[in-house]
N, C-alpha and C. Protein backbone atom coordinates (compact mmCIF):
# COMPACT_ATOMS: atom_id res chain seq x y z
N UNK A 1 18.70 -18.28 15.67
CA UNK A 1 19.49 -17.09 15.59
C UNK A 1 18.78 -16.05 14.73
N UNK A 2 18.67 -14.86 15.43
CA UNK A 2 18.02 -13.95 14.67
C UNK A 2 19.20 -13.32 13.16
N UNK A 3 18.30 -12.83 12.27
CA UNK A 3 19.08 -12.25 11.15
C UNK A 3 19.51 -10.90 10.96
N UNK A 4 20.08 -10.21 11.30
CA UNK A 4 20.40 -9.03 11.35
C UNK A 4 19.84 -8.47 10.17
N UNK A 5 19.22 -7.02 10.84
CA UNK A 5 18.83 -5.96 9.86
C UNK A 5 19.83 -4.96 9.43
N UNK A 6 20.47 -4.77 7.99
CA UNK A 6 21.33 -3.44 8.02
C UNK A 6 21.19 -2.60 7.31
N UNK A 7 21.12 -1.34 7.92
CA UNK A 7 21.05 -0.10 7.36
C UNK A 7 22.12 0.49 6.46
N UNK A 8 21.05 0.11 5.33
CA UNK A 8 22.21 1.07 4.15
C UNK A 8 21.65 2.10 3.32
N UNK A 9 22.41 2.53 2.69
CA UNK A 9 22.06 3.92 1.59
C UNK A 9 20.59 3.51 1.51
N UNK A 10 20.54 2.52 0.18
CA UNK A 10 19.92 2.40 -0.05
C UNK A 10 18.15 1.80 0.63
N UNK A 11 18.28 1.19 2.02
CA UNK A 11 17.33 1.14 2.80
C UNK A 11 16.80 2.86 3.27
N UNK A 12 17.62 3.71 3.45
CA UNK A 12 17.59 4.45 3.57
C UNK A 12 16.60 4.92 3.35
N UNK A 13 16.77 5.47 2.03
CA UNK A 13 16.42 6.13 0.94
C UNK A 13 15.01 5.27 0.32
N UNK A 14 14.79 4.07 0.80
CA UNK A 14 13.40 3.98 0.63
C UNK A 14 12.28 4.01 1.78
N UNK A 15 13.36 3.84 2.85
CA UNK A 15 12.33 4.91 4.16
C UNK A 15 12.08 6.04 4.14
N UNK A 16 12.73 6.95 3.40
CA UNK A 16 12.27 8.33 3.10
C UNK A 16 11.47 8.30 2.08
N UNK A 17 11.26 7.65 1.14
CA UNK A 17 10.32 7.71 -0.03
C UNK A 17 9.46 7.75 0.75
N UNK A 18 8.70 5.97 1.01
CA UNK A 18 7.65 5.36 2.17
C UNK A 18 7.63 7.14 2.91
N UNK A 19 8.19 8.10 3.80
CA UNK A 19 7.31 8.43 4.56
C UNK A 19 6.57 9.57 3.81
N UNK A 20 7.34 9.92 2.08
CA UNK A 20 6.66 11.15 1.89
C UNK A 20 5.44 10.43 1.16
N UNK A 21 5.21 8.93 1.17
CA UNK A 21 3.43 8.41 0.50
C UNK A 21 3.11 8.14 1.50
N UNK A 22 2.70 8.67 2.78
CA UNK A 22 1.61 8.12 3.25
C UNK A 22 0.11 8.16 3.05
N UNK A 23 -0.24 9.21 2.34
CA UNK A 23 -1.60 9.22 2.15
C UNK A 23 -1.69 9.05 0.59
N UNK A 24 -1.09 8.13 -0.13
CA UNK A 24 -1.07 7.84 -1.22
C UNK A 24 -0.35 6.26 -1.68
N UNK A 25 -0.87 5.42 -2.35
CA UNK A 25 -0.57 4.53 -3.23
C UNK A 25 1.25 4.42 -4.11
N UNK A 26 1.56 3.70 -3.99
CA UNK A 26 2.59 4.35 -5.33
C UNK A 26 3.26 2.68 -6.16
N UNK A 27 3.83 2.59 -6.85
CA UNK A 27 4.62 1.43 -7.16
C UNK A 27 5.97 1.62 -7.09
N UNK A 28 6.48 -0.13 -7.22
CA UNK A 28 7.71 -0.23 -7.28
C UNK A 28 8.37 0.77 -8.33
N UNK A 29 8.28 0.75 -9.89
CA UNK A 29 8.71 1.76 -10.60
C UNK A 29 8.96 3.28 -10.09
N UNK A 30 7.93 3.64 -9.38
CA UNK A 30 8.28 4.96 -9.04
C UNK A 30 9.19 4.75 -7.96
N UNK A 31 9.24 3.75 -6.74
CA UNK A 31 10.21 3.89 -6.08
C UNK A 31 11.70 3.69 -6.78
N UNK A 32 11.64 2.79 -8.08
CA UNK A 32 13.02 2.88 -8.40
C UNK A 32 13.55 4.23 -8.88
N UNK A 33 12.71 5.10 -9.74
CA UNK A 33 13.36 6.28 -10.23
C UNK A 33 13.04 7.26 -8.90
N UNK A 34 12.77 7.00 -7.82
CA UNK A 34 13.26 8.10 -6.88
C UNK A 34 14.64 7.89 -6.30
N UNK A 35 15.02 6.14 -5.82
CA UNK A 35 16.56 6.10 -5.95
C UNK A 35 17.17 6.18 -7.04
N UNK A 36 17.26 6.06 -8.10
CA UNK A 36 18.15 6.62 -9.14
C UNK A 36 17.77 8.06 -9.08
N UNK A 37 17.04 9.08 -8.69
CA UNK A 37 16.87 10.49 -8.43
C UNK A 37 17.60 11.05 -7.64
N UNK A 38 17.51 10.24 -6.50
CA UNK A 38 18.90 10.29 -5.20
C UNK A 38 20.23 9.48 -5.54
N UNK A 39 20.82 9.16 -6.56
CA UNK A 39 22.05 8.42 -6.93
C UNK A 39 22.02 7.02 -6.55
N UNK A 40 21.01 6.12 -6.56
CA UNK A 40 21.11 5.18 -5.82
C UNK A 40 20.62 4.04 -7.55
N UNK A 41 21.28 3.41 -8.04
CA UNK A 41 21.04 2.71 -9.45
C UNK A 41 21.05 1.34 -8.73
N UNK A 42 20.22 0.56 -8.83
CA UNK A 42 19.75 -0.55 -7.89
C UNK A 42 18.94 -0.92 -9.08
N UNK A 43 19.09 -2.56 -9.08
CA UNK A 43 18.17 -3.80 -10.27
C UNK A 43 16.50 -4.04 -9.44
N UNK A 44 15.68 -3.92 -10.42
CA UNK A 44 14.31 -4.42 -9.66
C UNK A 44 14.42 -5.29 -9.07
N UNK A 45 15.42 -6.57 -9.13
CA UNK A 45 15.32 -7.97 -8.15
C UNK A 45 15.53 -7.08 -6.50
N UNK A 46 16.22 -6.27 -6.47
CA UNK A 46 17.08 -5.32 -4.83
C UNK A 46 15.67 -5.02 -4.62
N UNK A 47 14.81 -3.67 -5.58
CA UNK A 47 13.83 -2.97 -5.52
C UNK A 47 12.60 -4.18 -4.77
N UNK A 48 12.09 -5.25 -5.50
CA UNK A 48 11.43 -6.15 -5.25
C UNK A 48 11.45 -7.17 -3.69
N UNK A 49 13.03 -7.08 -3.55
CA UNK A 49 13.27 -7.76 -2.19
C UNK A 49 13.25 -7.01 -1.06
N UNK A 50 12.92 -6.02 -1.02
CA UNK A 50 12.70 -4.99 -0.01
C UNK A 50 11.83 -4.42 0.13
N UNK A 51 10.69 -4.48 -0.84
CA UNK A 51 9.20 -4.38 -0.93
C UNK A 51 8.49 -5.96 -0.09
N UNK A 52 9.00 -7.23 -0.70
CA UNK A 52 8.70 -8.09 0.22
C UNK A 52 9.22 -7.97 1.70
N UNK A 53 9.57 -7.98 1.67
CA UNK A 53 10.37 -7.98 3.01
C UNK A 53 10.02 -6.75 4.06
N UNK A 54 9.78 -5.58 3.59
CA UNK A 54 8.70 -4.77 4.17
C UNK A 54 7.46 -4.78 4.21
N UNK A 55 6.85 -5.52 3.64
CA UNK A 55 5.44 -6.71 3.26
C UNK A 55 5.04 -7.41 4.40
N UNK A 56 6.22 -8.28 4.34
CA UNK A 56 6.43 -9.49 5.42
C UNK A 56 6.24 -8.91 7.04
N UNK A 57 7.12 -7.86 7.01
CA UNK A 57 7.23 -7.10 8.13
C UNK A 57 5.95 -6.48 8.66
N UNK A 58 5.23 -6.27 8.03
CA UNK A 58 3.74 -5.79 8.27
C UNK A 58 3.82 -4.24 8.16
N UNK A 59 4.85 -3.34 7.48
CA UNK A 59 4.87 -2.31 7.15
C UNK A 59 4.61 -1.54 5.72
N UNK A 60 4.13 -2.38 5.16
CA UNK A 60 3.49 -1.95 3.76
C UNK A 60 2.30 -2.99 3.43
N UNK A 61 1.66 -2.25 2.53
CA UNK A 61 0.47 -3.69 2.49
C UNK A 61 0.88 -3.39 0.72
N UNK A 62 0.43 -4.72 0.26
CA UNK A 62 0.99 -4.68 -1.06
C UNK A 62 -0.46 -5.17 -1.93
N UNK A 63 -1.36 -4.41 -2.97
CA UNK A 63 -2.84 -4.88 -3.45
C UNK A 63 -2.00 -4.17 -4.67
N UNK A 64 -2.69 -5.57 -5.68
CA UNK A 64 -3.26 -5.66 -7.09
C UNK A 64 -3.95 -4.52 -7.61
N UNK A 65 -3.20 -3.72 -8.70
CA UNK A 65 -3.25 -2.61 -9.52
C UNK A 65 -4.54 -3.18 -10.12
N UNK A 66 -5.58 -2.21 -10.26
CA UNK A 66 -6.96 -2.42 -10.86
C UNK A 66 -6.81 -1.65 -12.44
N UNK A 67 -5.70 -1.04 -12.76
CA UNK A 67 -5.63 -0.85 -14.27
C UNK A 67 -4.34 -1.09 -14.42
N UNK A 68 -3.85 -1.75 -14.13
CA UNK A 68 -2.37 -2.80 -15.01
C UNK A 68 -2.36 -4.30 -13.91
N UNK A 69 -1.12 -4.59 -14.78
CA UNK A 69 -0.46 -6.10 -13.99
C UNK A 69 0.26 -5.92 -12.63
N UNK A 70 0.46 -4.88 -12.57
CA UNK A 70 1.56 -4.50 -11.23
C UNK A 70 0.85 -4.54 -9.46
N UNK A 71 1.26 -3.94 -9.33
CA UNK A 71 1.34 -3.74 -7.53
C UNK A 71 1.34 -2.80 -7.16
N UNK A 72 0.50 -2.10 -6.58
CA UNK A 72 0.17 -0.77 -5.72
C UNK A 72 0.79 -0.87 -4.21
N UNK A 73 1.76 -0.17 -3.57
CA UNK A 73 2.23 -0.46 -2.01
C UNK A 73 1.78 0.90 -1.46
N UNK A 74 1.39 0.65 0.10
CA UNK A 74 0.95 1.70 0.65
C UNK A 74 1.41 1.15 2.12
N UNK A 75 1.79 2.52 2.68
CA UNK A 75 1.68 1.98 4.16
C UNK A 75 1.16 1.87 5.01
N UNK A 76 1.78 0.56 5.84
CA UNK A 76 0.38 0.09 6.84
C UNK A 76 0.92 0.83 8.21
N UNK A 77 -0.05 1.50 8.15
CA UNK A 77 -0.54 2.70 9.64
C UNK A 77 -0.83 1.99 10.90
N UNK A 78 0.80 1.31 11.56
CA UNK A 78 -0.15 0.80 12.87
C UNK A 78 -1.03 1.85 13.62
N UNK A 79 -1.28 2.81 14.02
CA UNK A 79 -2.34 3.57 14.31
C UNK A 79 -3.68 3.50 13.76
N UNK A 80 -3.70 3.35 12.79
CA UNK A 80 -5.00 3.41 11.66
C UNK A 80 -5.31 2.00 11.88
N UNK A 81 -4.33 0.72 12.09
CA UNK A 81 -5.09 -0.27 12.11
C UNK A 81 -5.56 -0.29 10.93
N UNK A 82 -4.37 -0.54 9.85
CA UNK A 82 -4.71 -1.07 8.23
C UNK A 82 -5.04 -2.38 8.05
N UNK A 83 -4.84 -3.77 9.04
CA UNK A 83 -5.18 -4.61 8.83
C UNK A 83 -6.54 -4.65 9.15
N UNK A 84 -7.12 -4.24 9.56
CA UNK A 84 -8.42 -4.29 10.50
C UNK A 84 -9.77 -3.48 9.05
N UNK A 85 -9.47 -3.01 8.24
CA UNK A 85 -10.44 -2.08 8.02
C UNK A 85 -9.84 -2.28 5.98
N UNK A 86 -10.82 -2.17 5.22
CA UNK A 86 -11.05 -2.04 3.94
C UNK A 86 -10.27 -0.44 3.64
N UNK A 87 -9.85 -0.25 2.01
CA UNK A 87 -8.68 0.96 1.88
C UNK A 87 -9.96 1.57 0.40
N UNK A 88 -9.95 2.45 0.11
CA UNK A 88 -10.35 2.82 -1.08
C UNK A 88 -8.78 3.95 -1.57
N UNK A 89 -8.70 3.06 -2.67
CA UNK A 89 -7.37 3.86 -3.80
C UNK A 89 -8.04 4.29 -5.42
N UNK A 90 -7.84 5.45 -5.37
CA UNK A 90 -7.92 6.05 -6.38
C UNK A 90 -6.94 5.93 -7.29
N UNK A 91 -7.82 5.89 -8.65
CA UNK A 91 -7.14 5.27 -9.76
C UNK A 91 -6.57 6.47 -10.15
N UNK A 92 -6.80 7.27 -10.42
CA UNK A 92 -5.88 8.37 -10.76
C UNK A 92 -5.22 9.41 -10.06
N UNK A 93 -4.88 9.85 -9.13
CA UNK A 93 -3.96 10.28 -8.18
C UNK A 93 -3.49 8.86 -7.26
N UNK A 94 -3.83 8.07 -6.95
CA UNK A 94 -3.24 7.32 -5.75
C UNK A 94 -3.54 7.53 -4.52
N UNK A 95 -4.42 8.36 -3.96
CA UNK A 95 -4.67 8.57 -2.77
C UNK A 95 -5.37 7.75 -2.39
N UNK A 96 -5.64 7.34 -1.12
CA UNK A 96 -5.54 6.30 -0.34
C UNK A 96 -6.79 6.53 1.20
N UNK A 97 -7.72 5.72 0.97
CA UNK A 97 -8.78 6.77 1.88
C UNK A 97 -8.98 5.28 2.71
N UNK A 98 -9.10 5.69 4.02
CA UNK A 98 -9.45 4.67 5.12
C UNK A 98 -10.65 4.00 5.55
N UNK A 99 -11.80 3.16 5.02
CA UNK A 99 -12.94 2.61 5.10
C UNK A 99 -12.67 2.20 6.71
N UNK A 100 -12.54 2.57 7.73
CA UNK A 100 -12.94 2.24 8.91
C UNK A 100 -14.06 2.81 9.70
N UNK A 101 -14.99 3.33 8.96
CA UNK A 101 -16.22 3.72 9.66
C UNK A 101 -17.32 2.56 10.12
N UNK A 102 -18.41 2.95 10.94
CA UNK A 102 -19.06 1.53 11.25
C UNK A 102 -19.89 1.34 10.61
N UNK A 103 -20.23 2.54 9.04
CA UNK A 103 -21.19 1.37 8.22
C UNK A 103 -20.18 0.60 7.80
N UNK A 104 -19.39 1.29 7.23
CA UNK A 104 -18.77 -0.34 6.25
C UNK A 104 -18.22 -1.16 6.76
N UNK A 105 -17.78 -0.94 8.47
CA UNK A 105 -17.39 -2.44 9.05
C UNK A 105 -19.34 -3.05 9.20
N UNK A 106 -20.04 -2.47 9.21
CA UNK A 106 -21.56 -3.43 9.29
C UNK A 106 -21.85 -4.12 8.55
N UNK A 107 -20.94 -3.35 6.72
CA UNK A 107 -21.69 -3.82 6.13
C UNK A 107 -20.67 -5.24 5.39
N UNK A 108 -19.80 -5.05 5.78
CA UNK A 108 -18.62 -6.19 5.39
C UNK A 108 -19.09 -7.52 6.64
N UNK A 109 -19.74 -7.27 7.85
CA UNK A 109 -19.85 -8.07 8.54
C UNK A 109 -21.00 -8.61 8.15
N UNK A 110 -22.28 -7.92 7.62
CA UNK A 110 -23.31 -8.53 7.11
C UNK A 110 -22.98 -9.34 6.27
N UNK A 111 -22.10 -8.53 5.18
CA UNK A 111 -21.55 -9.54 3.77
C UNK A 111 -20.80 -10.74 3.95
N UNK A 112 -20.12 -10.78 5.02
CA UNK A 112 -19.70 -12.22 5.76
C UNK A 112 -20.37 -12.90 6.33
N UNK A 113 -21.41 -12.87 6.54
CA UNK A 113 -22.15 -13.52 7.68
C UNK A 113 -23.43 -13.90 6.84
N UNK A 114 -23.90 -13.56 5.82
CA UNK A 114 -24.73 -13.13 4.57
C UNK A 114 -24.21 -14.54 3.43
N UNK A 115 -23.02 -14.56 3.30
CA UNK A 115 -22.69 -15.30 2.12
C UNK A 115 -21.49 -16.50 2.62
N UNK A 116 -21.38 -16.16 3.83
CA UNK A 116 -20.11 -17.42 4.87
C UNK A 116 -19.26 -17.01 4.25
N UNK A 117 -18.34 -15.87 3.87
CA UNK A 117 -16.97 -15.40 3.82
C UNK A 117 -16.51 -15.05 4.84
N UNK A 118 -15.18 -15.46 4.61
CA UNK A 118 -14.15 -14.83 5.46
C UNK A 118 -13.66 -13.71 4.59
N UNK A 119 -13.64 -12.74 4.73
CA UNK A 119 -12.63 -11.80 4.07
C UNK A 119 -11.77 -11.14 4.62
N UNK A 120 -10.44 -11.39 3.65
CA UNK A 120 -9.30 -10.68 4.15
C UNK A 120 -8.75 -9.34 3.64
N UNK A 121 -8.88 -8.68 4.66
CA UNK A 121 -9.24 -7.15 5.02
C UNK A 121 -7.64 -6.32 4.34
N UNK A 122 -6.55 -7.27 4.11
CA UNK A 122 -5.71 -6.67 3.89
C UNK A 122 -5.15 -7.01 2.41
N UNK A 123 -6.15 -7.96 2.13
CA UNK A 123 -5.76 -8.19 0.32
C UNK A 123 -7.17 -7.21 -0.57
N UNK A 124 -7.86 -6.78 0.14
CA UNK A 124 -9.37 -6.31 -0.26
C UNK A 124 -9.22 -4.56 -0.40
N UNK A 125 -9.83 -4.47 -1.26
CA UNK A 125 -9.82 -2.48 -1.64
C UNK A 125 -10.76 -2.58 -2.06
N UNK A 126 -11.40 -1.07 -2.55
CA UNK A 126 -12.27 -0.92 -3.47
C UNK A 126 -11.53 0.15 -4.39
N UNK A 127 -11.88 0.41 -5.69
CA UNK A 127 -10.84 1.41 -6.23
C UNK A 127 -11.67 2.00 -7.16
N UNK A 128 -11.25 3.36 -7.14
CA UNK A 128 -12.29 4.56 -8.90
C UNK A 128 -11.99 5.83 -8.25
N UNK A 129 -12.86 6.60 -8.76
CA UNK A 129 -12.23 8.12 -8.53
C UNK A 129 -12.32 8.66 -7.39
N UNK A 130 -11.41 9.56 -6.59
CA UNK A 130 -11.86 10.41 -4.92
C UNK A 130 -12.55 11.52 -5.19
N UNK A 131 -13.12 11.91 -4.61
CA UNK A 131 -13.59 13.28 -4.64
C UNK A 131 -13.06 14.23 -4.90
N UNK A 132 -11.88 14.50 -5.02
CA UNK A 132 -11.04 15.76 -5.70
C UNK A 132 -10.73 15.37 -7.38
N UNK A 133 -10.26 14.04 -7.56
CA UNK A 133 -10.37 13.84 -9.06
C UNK A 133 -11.86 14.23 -9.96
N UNK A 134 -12.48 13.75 -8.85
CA UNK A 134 -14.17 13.74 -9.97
C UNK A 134 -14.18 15.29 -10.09
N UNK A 135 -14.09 15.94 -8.94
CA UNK A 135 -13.89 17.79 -9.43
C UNK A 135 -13.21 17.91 -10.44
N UNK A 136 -12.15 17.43 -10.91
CA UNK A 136 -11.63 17.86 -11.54
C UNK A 136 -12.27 17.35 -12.90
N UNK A 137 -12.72 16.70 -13.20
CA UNK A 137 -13.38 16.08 -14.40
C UNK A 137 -14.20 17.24 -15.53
């Protein structure tokens, strides 16, 4: 028996977050103070189970913060084919740049084939500054 999905406020309201990051990184924290921004006062355990669960779903990809303990979520672009291709996230804005060109699929295939890895393309980033941060430097 399938489990029913239900739409509430609060699902809502984190599908609208999700669509205004798409070309950016963000965390759970910031998604909680955008529902408490929109009236929505929800415990991180709610916040957390709906990040998995949109995880699970294959609509967010969820990678390890390279300057804290936390979790960076971004969404996965079935168009873009986010599972398929390496992400570069910038550490200081969050933007979110798409490594699907064919050097770096050459060169991830060399590096697999080079050292007998498998690598998985959707736990893997590279992360430091984009080109508009370093301007700004």
């Amino acid at each position: 028996m399938l489990q029913k999905s239900y739409h509430t406020k609060t699902s809502g309201l984190i599908a609208k977050f999700i669509q205004t990051k798409m070309e950016r990184g963000w965390t759970a924290a910031e998604l909680s103070s955008f529902l408490k921004e929109n009236g929505v006062n929800v415990n991180k355990t709610t916040v957390y189970r709906n990040l998995d669960k949109l995880t699970q779903d294959g609509r967010l990809i969820r990678r390890k913060s390279a300057t804290s303990d936390g979790f960076f979520y971004q969404t996965a672009e079935e168009e873009s084919h986010c599972a398929e291709h390496m992400h570069f996230m910038c550490s200081k804005c969050g933007s979110v740049i798409h490594l699907s060109d064919k050097k770096t699929e050459r060169y991830l295939k060399s590096l697999s084939d080079d050292l007998g890895l498998q690598i998985n393309l959707n736990l893997s980033s590279l992360n430091g500054i984009c080109p508009k941060c370093k301007k700004k430097k």
